[in-house]
PDB file of N, CA and C in Angstrom:
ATOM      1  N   UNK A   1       3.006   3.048  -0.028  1.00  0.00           N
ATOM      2  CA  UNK A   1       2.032   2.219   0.633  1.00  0.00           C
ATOM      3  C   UNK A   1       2.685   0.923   1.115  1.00  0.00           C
ATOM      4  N   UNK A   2       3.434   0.116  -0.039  1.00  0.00           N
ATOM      5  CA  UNK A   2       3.905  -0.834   0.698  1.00  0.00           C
ATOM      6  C   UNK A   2       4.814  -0.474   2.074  1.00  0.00           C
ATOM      7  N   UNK A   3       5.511   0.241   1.707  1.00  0.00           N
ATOM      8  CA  UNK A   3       6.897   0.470   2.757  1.00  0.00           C
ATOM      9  C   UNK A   3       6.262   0.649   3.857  1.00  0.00           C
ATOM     10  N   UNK A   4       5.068   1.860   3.721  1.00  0.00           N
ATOM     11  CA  UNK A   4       4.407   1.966   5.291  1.00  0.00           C
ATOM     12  C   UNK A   4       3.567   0.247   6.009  1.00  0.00           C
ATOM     13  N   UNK A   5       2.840  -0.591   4.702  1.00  0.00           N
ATOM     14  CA  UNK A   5       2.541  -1.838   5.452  1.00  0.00           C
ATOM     15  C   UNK A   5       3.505  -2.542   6.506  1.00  0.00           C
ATOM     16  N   UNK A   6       4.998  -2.415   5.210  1.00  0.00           N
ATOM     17  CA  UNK A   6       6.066  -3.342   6.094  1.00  0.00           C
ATOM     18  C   UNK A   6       6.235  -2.530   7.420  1.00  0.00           C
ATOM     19  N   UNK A   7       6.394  -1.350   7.493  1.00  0.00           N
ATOM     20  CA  UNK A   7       7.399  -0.492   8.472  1.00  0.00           C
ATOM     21  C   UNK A   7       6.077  -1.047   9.907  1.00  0.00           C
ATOM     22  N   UNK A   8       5.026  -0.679   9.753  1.00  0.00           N
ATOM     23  CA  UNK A   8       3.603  -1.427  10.745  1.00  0.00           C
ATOM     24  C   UNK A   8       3.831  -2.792  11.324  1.00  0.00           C
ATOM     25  N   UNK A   9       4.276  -3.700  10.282  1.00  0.00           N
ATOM     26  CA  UNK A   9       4.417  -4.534  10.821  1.00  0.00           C
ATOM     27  C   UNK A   9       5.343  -5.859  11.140  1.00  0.00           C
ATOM     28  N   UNK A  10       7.158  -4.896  11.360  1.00  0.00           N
ATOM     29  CA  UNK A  10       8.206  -5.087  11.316  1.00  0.00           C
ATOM     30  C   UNK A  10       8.534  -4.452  12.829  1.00  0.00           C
ATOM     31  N   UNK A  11       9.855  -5.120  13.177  1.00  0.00           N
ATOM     32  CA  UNK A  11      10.111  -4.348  14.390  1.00  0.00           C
ATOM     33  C   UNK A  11      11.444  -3.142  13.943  1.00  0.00           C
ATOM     34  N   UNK A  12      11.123  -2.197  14.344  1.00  0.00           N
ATOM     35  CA  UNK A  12      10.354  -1.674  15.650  1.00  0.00           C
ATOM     36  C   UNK A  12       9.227  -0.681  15.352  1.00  0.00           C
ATOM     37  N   UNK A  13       8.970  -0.828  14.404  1.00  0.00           N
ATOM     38  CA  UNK A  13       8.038  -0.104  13.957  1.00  0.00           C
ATOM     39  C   UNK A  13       6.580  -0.768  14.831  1.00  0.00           C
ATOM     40  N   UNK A  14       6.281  -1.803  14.997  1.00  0.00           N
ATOM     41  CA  UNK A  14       5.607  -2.464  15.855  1.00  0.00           C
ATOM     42  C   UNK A  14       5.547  -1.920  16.933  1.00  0.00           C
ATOM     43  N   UNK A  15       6.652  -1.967  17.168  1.00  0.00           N
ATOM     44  CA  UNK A  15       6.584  -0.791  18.815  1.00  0.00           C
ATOM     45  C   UNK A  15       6.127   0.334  18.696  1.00  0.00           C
ATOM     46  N   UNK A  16       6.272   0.984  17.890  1.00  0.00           N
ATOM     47  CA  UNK A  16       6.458   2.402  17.844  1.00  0.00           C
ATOM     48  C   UNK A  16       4.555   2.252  17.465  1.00  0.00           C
ATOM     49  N   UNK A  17       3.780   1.771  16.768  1.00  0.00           N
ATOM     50  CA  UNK A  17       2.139   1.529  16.619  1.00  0.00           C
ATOM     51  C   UNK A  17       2.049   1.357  17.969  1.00  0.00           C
ATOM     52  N   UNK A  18       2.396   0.271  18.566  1.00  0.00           N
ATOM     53  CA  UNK A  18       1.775   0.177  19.344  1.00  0.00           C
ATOM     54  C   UNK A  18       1.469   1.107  20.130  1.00  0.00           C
ATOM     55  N   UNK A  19       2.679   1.938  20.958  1.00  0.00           N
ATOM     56  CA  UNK A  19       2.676   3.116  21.575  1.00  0.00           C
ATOM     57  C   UNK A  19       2.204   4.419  21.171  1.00  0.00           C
ATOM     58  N   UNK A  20       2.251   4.362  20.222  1.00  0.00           N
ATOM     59  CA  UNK A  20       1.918   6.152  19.521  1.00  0.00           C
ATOM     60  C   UNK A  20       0.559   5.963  18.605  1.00  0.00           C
ATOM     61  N   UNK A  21       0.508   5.080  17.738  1.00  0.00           N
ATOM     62  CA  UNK A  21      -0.863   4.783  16.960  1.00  0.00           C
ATOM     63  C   UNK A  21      -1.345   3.654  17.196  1.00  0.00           C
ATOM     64  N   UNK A  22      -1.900   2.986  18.340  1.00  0.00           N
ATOM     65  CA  UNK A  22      -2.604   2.320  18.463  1.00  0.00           C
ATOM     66  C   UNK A  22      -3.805   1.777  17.199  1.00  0.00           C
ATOM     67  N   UNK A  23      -4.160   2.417  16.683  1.00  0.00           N
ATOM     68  CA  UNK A  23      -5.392   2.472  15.823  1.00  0.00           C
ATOM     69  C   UNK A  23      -4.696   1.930  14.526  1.00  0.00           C
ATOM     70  N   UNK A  24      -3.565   2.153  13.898  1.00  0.00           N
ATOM     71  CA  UNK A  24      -3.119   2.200  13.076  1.00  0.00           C
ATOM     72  C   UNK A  24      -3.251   1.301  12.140  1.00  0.00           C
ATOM     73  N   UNK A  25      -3.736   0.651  11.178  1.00  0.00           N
ATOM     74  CA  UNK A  25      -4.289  -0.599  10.120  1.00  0.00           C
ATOM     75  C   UNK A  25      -3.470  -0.381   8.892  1.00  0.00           C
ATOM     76  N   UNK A  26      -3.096  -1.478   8.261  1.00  0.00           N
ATOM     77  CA  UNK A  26      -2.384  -1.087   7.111  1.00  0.00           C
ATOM     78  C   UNK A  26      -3.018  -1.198   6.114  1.00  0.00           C
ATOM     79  N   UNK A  27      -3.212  -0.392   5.181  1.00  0.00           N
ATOM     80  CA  UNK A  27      -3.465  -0.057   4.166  1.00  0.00           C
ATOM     81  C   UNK A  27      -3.794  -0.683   3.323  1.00  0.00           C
ATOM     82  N   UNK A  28      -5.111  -0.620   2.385  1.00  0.00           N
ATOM     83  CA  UNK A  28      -5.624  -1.260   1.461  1.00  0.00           C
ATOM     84  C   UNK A  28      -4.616  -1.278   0.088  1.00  0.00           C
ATOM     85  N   UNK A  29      -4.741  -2.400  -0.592  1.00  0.00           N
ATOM     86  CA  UNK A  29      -3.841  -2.672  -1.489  1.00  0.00           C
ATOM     87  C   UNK A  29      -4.493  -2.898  -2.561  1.00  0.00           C
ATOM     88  N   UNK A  30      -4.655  -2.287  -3.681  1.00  0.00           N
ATOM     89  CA  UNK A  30      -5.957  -2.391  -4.981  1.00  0.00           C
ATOM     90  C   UNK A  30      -5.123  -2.821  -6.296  1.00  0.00           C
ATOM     91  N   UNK A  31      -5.546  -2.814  -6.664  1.00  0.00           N
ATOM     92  CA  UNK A  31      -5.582  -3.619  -8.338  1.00  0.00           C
ATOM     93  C   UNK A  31      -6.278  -2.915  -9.404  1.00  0.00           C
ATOM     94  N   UNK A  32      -5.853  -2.719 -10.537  1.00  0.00           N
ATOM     95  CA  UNK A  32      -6.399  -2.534 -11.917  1.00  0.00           C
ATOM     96  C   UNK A  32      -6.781  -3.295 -12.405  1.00  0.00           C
ATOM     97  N   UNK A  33      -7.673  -3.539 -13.320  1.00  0.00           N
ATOM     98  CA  UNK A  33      -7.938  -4.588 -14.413  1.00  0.00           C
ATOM     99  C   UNK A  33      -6.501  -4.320 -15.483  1.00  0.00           C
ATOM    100  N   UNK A  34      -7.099  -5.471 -15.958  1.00  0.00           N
ATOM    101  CA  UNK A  34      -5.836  -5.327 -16.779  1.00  0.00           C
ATOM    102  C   UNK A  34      -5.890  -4.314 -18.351  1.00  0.00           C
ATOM    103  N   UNK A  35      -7.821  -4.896 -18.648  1.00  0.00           N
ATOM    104  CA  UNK A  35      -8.272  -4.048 -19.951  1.00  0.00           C
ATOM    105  C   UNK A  35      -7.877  -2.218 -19.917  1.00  0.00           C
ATOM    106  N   UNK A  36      -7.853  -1.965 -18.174  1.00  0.00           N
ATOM    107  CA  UNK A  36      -7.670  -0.268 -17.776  1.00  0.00           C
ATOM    108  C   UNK A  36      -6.117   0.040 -18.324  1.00  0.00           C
ATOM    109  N   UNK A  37      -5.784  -0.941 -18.047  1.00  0.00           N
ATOM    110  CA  UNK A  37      -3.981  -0.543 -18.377  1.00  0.00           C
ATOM    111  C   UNK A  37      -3.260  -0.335 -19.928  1.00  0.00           C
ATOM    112  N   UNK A  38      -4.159  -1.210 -20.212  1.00  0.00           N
ATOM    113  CA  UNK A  38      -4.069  -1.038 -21.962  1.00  0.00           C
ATOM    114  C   UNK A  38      -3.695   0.107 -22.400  1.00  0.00           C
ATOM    115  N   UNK A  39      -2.693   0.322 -23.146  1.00  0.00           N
ATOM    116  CA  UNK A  39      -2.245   1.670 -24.034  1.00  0.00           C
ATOM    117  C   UNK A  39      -3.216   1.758 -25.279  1.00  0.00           C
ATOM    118  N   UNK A  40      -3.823   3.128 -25.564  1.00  0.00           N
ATOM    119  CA  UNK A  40      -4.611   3.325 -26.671  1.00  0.00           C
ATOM    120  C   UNK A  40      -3.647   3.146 -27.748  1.00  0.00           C
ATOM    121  N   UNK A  41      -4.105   2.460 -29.036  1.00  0.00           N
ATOM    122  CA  UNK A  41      -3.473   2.420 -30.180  1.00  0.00           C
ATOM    123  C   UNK A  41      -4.218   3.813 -31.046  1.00  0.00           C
ATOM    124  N   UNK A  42      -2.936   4.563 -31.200  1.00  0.00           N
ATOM    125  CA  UNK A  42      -3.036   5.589 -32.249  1.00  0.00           C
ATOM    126  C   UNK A  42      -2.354   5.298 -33.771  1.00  0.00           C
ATOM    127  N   UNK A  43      -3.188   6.120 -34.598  1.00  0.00           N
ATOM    128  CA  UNK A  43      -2.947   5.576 -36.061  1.00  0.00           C
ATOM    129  C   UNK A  43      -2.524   6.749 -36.646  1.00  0.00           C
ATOM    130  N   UNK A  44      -1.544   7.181 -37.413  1.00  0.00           N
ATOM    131  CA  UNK A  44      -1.536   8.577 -37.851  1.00  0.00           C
ATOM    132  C   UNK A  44      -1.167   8.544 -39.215  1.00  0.00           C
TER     133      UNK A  44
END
């Protein structure tokens, strides 16, 4: 995801949107909480 943001909006990749994907938007960039990332503690 990142690489494709930069490659959009770097040259020549710029060129190359412009001409061939006009439409082209870069990509949403999301986040976790942090509580989601948490490793379960196991007890054995």
């Amino acid at each position: 995801m990142q690489a494709y943001n930069t490659e959009i909006r770097t040259i020549p990749g710029r060129w190359w949107r412009a001409l061939l994907y006009p439409d082209a938007a870069p990509m949403q960039n999301f986040t976790v909480a942090e509580e989601k990332t948490k490793v379960p503690e196991v007890k054995f």
